[in-house]
PDB file of N, CA and C in Angstrom:
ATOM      1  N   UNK A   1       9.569   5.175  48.962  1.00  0.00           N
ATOM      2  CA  UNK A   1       9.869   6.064  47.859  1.00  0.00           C
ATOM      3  C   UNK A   1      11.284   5.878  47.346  1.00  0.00           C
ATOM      4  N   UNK A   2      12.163   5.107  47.988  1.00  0.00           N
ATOM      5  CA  UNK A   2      13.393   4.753  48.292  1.00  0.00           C
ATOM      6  C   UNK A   2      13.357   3.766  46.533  1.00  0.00           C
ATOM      7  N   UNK A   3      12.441   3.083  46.536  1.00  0.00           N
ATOM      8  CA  UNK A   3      12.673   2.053  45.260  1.00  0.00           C
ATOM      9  C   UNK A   3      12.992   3.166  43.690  1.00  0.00           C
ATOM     10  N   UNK A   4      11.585   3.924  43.974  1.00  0.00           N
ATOM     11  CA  UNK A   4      11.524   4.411  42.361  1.00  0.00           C
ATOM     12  C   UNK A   4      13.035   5.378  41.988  1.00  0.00           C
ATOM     13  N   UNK A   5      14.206   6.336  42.881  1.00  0.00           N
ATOM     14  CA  UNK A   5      15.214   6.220  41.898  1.00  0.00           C
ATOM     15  C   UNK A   5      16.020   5.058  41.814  1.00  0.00           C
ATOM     16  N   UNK A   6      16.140   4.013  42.315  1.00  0.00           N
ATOM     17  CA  UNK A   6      16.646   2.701  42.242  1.00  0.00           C
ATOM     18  C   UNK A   6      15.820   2.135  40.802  1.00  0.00           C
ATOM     19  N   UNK A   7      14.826   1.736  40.620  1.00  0.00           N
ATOM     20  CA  UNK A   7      14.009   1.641  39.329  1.00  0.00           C
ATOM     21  C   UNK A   7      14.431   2.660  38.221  1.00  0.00           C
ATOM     22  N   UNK A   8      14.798   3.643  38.485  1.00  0.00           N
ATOM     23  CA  UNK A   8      14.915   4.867  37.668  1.00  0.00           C
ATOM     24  C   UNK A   8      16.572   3.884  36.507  1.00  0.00           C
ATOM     25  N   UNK A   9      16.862   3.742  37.854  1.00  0.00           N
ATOM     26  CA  UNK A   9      18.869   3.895  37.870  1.00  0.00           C
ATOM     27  C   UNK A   9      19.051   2.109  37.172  1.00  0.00           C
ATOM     28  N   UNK A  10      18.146   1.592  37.240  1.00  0.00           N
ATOM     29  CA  UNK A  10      18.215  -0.074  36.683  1.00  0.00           C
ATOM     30  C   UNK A  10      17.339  -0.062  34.742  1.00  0.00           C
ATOM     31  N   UNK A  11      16.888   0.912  35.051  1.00  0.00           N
ATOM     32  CA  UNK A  11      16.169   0.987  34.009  1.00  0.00           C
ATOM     33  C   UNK A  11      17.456   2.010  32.502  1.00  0.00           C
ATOM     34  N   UNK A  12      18.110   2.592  33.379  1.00  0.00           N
ATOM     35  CA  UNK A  12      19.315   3.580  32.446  1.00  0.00           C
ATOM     36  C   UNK A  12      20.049   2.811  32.343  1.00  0.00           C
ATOM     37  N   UNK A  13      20.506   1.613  33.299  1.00  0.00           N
ATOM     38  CA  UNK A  13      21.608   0.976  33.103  1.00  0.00           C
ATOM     39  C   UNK A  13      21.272  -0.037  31.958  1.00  0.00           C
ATOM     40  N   UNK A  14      19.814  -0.300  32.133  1.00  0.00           N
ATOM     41  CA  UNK A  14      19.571  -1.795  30.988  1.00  0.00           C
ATOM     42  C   UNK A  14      19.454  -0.943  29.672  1.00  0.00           C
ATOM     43  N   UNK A  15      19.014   0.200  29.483  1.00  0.00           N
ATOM     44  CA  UNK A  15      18.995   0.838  28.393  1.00  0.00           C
ATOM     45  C   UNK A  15      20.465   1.169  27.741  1.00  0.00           C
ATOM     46  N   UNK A  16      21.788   1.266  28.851  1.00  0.00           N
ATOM     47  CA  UNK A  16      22.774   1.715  28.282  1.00  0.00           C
ATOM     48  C   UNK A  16      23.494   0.305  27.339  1.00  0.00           C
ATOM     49  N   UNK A  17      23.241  -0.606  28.244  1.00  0.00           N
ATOM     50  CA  UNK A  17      24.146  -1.750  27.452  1.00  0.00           C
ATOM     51  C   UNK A  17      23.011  -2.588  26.925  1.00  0.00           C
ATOM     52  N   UNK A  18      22.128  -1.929  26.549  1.00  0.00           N
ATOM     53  CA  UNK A  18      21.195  -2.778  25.224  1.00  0.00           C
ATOM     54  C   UNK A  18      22.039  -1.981  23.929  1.00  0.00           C
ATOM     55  N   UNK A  19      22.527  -1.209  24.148  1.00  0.00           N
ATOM     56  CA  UNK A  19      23.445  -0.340  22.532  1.00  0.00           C
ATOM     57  C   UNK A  19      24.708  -0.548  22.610  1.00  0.00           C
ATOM     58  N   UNK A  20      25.200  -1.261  23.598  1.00  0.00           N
ATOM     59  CA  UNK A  20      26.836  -1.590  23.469  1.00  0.00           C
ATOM     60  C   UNK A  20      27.536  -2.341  22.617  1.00  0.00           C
ATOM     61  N   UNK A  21      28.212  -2.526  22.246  1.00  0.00           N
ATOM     62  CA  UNK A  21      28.731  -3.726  21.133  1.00  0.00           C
ATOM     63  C   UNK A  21      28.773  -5.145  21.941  1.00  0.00           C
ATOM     64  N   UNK A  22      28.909  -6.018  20.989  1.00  0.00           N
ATOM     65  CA  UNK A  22      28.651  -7.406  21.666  1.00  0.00           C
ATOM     66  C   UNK A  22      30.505  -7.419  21.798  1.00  0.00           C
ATOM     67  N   UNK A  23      30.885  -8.567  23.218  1.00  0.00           N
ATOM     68  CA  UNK A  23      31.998  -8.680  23.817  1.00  0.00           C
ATOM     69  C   UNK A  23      32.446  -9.288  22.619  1.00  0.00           C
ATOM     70  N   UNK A  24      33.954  -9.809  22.302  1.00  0.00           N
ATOM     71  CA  UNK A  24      34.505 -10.845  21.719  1.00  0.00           C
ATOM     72  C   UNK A  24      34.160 -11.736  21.841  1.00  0.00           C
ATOM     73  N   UNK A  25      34.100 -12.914  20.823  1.00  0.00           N
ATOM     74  CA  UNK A  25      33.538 -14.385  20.914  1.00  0.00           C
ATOM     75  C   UNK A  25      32.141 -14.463  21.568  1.00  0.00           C
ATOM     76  N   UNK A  26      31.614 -14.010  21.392  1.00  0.00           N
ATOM     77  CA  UNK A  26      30.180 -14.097  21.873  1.00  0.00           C
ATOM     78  C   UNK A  26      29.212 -14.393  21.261  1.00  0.00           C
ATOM     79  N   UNK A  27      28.178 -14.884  21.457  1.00  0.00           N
ATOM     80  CA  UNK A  27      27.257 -15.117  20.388  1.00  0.00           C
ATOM     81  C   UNK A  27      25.836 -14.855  21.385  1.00  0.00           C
ATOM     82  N   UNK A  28      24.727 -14.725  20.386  1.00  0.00           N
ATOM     83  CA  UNK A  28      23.816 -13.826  21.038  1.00  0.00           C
ATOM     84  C   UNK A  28      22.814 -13.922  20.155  1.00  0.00           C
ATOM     85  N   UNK A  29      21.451 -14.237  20.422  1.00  0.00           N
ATOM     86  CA  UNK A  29      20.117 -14.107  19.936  1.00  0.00           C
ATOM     87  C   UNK A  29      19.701 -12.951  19.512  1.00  0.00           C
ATOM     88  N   UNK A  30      19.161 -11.979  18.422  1.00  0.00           N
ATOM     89  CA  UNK A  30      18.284 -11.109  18.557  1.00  0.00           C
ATOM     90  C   UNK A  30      16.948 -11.363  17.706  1.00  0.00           C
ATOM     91  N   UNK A  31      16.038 -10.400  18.161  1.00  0.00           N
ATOM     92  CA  UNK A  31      15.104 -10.530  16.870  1.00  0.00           C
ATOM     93  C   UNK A  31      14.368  -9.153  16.499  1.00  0.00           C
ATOM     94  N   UNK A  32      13.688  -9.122  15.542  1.00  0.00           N
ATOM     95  CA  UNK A  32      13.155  -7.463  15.193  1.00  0.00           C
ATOM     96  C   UNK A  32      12.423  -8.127  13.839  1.00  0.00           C
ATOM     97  N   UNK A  33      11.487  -6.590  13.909  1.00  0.00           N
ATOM     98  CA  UNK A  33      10.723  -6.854  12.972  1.00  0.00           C
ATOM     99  C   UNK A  33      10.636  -5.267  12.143  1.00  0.00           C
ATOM    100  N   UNK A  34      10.266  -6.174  10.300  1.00  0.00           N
ATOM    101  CA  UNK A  34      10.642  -5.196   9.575  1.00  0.00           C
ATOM    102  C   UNK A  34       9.716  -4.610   8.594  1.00  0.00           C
ATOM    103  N   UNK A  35       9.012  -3.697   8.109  1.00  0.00           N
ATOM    104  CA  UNK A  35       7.781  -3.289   7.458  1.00  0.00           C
ATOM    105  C   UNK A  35       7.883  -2.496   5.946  1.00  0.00           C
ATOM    106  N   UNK A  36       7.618  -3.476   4.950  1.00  0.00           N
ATOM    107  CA  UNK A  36       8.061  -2.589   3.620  1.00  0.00           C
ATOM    108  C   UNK A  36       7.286  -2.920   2.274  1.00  0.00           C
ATOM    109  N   UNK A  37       7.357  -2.375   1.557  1.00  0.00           N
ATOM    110  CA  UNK A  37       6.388  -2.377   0.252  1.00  0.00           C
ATOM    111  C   UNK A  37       6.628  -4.022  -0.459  1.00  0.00           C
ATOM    112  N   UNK A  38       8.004  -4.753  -0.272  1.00  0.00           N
ATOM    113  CA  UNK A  38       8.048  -5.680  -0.646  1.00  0.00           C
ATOM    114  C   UNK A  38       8.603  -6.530   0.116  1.00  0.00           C
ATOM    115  N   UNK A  39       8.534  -7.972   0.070  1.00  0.00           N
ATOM    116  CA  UNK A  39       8.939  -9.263   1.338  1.00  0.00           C
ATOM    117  C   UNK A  39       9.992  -8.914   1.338  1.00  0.00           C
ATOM    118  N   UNK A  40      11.375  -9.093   0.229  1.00  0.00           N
ATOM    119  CA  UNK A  40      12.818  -8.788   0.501  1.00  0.00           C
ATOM    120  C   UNK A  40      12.619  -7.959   1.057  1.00  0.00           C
ATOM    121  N   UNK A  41      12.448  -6.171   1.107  1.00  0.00           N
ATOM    122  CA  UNK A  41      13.139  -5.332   1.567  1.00  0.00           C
ATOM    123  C   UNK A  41      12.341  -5.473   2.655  1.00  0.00           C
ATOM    124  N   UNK A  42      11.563  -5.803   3.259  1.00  0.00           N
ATOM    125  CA  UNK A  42      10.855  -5.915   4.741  1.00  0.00           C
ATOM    126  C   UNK A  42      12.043  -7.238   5.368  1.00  0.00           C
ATOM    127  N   UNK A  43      12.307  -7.751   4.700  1.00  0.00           N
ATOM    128  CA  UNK A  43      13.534  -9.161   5.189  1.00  0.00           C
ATOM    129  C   UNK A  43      14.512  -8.579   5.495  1.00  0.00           C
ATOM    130  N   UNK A  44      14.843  -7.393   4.566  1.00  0.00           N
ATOM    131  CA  UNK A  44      16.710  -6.804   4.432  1.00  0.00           C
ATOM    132  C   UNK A  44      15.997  -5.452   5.521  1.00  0.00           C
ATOM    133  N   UNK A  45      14.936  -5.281   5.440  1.00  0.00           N
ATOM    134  CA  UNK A  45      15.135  -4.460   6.805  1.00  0.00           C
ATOM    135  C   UNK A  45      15.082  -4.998   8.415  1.00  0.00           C
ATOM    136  N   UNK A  46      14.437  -6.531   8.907  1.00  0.00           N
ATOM    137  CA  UNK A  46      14.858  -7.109   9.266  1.00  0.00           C
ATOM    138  C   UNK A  46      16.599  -7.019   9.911  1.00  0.00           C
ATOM    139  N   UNK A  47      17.395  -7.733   9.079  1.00  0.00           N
ATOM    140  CA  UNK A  47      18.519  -7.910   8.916  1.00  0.00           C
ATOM    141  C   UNK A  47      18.888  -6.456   9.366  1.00  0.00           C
ATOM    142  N   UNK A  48      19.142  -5.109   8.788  1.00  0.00           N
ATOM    143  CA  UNK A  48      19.013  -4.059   9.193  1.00  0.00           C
ATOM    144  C   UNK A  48      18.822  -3.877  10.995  1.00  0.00           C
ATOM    145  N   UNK A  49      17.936  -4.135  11.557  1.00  0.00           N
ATOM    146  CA  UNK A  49      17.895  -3.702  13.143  1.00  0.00           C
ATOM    147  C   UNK A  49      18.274  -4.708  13.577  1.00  0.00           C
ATOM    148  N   UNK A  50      18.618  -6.136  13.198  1.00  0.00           N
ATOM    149  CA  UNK A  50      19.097  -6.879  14.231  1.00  0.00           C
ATOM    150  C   UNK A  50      20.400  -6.129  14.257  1.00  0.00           C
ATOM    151  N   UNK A  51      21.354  -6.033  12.829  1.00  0.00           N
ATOM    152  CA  UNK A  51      22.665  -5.449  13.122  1.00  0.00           C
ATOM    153  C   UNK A  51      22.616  -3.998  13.918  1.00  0.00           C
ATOM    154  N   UNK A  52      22.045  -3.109  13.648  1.00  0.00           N
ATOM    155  CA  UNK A  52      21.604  -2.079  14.648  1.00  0.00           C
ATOM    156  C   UNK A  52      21.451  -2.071  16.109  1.00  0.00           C
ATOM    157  N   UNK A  53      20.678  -2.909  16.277  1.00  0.00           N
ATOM    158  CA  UNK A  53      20.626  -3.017  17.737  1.00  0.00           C
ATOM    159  C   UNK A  53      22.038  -3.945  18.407  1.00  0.00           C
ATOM    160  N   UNK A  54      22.513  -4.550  17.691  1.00  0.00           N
ATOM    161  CA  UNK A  54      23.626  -4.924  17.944  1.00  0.00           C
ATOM    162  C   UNK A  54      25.125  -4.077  18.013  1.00  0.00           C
ATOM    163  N   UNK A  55      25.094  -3.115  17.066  1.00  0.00           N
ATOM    164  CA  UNK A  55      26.521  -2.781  16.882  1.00  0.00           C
ATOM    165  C   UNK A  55      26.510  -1.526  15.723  1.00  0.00           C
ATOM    166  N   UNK A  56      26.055  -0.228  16.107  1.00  0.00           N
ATOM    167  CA  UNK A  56      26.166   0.471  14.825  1.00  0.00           C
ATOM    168  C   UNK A  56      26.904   0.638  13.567  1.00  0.00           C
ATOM    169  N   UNK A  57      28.235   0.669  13.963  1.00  0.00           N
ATOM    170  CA  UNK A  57      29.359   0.523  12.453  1.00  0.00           C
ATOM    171  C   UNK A  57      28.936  -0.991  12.080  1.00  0.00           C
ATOM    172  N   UNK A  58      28.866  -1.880  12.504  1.00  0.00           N
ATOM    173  CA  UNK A  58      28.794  -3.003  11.774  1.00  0.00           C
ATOM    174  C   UNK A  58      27.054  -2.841  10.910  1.00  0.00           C
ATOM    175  N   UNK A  59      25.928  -2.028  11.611  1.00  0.00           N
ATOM    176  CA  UNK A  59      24.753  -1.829  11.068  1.00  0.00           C
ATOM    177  C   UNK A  59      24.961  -1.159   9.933  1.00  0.00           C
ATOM    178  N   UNK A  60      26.338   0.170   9.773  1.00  0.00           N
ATOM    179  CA  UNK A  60      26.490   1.187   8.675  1.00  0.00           C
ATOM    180  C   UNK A  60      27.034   0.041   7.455  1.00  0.00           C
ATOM    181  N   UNK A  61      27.647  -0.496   8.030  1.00  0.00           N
ATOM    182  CA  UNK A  61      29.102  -1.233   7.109  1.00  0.00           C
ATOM    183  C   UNK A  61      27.676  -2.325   5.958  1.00  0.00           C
ATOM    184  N   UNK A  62      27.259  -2.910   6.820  1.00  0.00           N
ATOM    185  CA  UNK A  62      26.168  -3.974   6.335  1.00  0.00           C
ATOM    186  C   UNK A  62      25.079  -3.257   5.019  1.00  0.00           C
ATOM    187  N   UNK A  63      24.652  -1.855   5.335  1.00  0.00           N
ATOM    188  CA  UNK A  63      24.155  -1.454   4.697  1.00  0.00           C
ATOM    189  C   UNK A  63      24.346  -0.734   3.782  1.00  0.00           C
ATOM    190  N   UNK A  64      25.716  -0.393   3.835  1.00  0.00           N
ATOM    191  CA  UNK A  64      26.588   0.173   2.562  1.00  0.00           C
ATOM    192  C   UNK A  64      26.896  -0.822   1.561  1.00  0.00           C
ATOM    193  N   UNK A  65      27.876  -2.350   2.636  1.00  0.00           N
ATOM    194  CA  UNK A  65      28.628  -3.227   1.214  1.00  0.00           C
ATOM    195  C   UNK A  65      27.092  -4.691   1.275  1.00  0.00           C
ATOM    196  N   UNK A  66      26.722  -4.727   2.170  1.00  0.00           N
ATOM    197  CA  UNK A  66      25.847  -6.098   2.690  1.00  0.00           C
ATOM    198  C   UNK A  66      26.566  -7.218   3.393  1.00  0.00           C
ATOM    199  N   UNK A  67      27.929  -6.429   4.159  1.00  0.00           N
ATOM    200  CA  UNK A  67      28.770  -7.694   5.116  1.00  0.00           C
ATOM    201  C   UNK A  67      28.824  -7.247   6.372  1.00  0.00           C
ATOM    202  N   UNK A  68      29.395  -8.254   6.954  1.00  0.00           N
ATOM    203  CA  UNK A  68      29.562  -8.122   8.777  1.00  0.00           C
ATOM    204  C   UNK A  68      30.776  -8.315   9.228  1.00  0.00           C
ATOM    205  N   UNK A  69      31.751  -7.898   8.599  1.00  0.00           N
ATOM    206  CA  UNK A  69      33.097  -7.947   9.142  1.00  0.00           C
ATOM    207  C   UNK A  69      33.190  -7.841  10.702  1.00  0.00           C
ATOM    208  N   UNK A  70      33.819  -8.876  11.669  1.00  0.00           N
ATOM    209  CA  UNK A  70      33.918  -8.828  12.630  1.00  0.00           C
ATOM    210  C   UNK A  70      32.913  -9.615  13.336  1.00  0.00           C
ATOM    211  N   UNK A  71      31.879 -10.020  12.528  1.00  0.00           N
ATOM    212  CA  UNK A  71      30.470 -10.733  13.229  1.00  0.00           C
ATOM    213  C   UNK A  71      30.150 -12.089  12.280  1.00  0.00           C
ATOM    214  N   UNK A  72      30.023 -13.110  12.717  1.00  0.00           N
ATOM    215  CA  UNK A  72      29.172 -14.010  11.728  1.00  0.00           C
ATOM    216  C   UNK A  72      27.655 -13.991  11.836  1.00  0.00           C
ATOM    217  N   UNK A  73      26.802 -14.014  11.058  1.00  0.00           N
ATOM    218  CA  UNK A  73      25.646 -13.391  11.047  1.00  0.00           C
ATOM    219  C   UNK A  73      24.790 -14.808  10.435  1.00  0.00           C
ATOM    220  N   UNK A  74      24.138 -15.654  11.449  1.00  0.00           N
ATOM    221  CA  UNK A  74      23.789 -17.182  11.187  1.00  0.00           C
ATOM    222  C   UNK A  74      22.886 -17.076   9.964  1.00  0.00           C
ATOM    223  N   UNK A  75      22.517 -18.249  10.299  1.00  0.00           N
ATOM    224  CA  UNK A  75      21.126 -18.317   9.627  1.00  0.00           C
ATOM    225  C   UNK A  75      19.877 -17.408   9.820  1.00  0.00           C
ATOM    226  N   UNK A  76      18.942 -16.784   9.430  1.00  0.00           N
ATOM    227  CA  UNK A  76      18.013 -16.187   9.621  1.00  0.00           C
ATOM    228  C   UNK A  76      16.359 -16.523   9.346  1.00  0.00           C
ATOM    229  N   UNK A  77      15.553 -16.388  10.145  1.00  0.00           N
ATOM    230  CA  UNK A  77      14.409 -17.144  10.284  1.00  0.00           C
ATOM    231  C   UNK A  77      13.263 -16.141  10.463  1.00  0.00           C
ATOM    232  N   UNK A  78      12.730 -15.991   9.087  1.00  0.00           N
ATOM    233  CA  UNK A  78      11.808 -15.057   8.795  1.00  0.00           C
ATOM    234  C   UNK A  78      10.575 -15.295   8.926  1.00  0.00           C
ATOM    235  N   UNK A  79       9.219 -14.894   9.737  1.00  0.00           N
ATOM    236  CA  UNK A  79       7.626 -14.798   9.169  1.00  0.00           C
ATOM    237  C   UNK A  79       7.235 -13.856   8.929  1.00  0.00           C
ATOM    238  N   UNK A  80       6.923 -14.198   7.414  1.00  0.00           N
ATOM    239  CA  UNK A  80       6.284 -12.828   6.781  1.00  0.00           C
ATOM    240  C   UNK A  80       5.037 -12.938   6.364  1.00  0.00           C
ATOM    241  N   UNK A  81       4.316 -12.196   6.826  1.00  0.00           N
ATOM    242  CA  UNK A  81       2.640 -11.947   6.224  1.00  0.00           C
ATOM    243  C   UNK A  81       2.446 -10.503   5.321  1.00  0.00           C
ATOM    244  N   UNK A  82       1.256 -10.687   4.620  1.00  0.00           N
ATOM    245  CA  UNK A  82       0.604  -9.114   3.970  1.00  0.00           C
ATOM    246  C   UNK A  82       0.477  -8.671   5.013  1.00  0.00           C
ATOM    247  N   UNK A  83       1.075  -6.693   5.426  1.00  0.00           N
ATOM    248  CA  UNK A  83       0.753  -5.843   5.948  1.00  0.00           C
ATOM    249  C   UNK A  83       0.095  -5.109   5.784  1.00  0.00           C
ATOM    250  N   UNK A  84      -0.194  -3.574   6.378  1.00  0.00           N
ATOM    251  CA  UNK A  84      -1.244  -2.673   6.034  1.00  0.00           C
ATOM    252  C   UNK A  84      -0.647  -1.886   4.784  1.00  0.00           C
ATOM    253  N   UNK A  85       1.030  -1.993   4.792  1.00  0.00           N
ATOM    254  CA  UNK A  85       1.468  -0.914   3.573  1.00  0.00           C
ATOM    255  C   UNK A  85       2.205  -2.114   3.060  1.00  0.00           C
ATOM    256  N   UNK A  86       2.163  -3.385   2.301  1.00  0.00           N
ATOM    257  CA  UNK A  86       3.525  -4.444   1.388  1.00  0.00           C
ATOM    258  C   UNK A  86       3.138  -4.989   2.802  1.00  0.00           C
ATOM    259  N   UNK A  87       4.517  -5.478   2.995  1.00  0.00           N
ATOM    260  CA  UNK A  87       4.876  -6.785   4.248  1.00  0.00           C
ATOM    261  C   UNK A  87       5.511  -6.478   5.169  1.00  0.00           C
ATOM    262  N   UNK A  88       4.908  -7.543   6.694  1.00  0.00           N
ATOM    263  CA  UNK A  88       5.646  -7.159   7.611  1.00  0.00           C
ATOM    264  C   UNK A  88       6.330  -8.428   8.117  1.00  0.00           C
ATOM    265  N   UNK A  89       7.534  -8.527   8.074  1.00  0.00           N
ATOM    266  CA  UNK A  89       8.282  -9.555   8.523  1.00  0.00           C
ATOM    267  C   UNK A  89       9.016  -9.634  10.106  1.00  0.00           C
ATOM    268  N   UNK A  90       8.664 -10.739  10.587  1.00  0.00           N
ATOM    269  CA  UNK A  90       9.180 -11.387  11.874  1.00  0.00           C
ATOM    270  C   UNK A  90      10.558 -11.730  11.953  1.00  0.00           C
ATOM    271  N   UNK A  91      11.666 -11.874  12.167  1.00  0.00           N
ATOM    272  CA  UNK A  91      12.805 -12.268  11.825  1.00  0.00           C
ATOM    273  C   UNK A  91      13.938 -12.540  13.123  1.00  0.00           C
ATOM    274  N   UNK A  92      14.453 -13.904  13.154  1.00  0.00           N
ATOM    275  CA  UNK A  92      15.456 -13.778  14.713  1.00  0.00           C
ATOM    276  C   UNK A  92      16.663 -14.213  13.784  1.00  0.00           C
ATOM    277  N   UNK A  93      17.756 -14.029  14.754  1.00  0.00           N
ATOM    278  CA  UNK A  93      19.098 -14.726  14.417  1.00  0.00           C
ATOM    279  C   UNK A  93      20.218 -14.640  15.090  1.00  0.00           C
ATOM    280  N   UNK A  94      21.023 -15.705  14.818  1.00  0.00           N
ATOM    281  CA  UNK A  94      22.292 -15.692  16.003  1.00  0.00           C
ATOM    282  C   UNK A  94      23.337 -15.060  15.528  1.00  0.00           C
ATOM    283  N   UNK A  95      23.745 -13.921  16.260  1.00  0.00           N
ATOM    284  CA  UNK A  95      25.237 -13.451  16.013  1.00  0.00           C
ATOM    285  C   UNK A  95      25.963 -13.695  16.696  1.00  0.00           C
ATOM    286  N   UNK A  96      27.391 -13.879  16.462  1.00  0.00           N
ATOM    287  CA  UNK A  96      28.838 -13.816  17.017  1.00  0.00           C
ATOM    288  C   UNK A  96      29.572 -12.773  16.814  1.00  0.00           C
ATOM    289  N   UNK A  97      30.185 -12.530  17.427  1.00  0.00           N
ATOM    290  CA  UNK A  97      31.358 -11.369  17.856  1.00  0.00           C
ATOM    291  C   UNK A  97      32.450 -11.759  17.456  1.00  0.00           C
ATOM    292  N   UNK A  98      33.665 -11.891  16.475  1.00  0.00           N
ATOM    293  CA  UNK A  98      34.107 -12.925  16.428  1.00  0.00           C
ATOM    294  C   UNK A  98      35.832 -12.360  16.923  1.00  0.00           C
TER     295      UNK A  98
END
């Protein structure tokens, strides 16, 4: 019975620094997927949770001006199909911390 708060306590810890900011100079894979009446805004929502799950002010900042001050934000690699409501797009990409 000894494991499950040990499981408990590995499971809070991976949850805490999945929302942390990325270190300096770092670079890092994410991917997410995005669901919207049209391909762009299912793309730009995309774009949207990768920066999110990465780094909230840089997610606010992005969606106010459309930049990443502090991050270079690579190339991005979208699959998009017809969804049940517009499109749902697949999307990964590499960020840096810079």
């Amino acid at each position: 019975m000894r494991q499950v708060p040990l499981m408990m306590a590995a499971g809070l810890l991976a949850g805490a620094l999945a929302g942390t900011p990325a270190e300096a100079k770092s670079c890092f894979k994410k991917a997410a997927v995005g669901d919207a009446l049209t391909q762009d805004l299912a793309k730009f929502q995309v774009d949207a949770m990768l920066l999110q799950s990465t780094d909230w002010s840089i997610y606010f900042t992005y969606i106010s001006s459309g930049t990443t001050p502090g991050y270079t934000f690579g190339k991005r690699s979208y699959q998009c199909a017809p969804g049940s409501v517009g499109w749902e797009c697949r999307g990964s990409a590499t960020l840096c911390k810079l």
